[in-house]
Protein backbone atom coordinates (compact mmCIF):
# COMPACT_ATOMS: atom_id res chain seq x y z
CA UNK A 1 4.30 -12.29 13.02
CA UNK A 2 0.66 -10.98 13.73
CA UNK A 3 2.75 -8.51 16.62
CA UNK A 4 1.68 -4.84 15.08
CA UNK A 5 5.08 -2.84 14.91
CA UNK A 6 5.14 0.03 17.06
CA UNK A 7 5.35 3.73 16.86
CA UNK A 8 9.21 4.14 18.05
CA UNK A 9 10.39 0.29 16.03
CA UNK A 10 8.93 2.45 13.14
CA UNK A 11 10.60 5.55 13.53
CA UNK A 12 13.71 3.80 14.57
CA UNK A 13 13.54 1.79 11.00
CA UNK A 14 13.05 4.94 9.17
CA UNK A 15 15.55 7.10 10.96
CA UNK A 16 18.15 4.55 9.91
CA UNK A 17 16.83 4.43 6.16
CA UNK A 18 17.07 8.13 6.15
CA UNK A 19 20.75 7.98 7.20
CA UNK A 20 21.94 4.83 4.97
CA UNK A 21 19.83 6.15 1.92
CA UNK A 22 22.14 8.64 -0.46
CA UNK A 23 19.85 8.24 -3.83
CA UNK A 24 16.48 8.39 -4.31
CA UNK A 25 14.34 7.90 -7.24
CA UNK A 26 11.56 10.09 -6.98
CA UNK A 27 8.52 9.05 -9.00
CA UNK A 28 5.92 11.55 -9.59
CA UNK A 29 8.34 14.61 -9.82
CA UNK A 30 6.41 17.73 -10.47
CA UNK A 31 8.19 21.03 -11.95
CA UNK A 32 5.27 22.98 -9.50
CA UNK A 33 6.15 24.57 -6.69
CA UNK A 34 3.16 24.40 -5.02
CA UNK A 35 2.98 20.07 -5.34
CA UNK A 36 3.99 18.37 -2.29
CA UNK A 37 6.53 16.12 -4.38
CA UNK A 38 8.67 19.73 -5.46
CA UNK A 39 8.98 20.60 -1.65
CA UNK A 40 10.29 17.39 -1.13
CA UNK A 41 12.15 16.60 -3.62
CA UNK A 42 13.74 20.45 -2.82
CA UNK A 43 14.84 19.52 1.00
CA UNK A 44 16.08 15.60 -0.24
CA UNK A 45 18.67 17.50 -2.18
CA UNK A 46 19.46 20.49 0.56
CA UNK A 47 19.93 17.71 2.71
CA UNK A 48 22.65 15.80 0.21
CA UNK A 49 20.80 13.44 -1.33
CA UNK A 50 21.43 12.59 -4.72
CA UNK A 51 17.17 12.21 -6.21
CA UNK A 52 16.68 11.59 -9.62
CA UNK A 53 12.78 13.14 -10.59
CA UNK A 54 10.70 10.72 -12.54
CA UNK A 55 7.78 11.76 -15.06
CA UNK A 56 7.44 10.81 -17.87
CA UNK A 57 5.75 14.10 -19.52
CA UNK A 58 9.59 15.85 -18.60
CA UNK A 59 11.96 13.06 -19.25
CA UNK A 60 14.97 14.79 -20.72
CA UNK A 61 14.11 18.02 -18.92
CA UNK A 62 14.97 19.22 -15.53
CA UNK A 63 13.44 19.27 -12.27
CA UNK A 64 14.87 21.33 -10.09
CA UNK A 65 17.95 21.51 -12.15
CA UNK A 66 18.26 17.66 -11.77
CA UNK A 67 17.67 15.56 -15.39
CA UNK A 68 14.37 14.44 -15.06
CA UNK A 69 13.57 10.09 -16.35
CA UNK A 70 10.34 8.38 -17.69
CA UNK A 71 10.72 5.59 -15.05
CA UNK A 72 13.28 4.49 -12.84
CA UNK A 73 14.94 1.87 -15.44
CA UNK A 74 16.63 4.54 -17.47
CA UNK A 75 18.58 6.19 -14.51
CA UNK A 76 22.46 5.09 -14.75
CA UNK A 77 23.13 4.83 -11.23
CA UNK A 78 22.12 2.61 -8.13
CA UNK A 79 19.03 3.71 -6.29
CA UNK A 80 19.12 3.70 -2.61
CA UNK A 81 15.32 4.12 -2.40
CA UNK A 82 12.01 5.06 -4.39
CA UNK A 83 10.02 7.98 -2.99
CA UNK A 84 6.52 7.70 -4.50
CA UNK A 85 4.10 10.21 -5.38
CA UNK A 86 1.82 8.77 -7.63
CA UNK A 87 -1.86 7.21 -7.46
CA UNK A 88 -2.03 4.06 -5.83
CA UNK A 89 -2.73 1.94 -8.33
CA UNK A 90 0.29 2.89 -10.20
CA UNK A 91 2.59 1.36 -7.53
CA UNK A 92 2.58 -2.48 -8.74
CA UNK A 93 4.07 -1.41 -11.71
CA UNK A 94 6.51 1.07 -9.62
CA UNK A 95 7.52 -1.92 -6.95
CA UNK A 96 8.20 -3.90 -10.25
CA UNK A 97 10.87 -1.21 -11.30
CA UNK A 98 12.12 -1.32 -7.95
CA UNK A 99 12.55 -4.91 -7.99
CA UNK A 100 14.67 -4.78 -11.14
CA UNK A 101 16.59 -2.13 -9.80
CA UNK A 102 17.50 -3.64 -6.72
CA UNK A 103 16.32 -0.76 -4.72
CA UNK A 104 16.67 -1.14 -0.80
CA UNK A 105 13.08 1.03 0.38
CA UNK A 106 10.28 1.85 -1.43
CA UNK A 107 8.52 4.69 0.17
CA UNK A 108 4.86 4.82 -0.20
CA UNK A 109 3.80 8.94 0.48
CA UNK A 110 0.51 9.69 2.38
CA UNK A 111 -2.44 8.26 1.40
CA UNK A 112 -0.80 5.65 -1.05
CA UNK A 113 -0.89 2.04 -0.66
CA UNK A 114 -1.37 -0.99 -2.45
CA UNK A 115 -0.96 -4.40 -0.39
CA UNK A 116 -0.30 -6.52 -3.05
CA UNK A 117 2.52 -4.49 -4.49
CA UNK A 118 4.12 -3.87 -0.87
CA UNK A 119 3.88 -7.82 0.31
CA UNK A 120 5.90 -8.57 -3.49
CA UNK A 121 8.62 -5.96 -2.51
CA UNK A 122 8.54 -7.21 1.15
CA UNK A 123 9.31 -10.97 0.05
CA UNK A 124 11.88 -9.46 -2.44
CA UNK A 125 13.83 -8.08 -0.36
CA UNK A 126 12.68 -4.50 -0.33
CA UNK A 127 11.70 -2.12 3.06
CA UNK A 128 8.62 -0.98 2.40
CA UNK A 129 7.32 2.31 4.38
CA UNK A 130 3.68 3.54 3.65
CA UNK A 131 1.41 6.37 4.49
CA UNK A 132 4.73 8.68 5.73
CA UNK A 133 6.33 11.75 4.42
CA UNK A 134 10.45 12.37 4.67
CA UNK A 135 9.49 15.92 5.31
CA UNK A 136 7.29 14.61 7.82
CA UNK A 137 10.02 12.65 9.34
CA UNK A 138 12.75 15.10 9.51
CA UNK A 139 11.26 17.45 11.60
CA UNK A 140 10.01 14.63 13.73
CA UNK A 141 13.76 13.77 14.36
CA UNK A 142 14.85 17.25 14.83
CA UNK A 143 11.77 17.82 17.58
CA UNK A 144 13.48 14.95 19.11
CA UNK A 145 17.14 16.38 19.30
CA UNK A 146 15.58 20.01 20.49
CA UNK A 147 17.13 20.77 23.92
């Protein structure tokens, strides 16, 4: 299993996650504009996904007119996938959640990782895609479909 996936297995995985996913717990929700996680979390619901914001300083608020959760255990629905935006070394404790929830992807953002954490959600039975943006990743797929 040393064989490194490739570019194309990888965008083929993700292009299929970002078709079969329809909620997404997004952890690290900010109510600012201007943070990566509110432009994404923006275009995840224009595009019809159903994301739940998690932070714990706004739980009972609303994020982008969405009811906003201290962690992912408290939402009352089935999540498809987590999209993280938080410090690295909060993710053990995030892939934990995950676990519990039965989630199908967690989704690591740029620059976060933790090994550890992603080789636990691997063996339980979780997709786990690091260092990648869904933003990222849609225009990717629409350069592709451009005439």
């Amino acid at each position: 299993m040393g064989k490194k996936m490739t570019q194309e297995n990888q965008n083929k995985i993700i292009d299929e996650i970002l078709k079969s996913t329809k909620s997404i717990a997004l952890i690290g929700a900010s109510v600012k504009q201007e943070r990566p996680s509110n432009s994404v979390m923006r275009n995840l619901i224009n595009r019809g996904y159903l994301v739940f914001p998690v932070n714990p300083g706004h739980a009972g608020g609303q994020i982008l007119g969405q009811k906003c959760y201290a962690n992912m255990l408290e939402i009352p629905y089935q999540i498809d996938m987590v999209d993280v935006f938080r410090d690295s070394k909060a993710v053990p404790e995030i892939v934990e959640d995950a676990i519990k929830c039965q989630v199908k992807t967690v989704w690591l953002q740029l620059d976060i990782g933790h090994r550890e954490a992603e080789n636990k959600a691997k063996k339980n039975g979780i997709v786990v895609i690091s260092n990648r943006c869904p933003n990222i990743e849609f225009r990717r797929q629409e350069n592709e479909l451009a005439p």
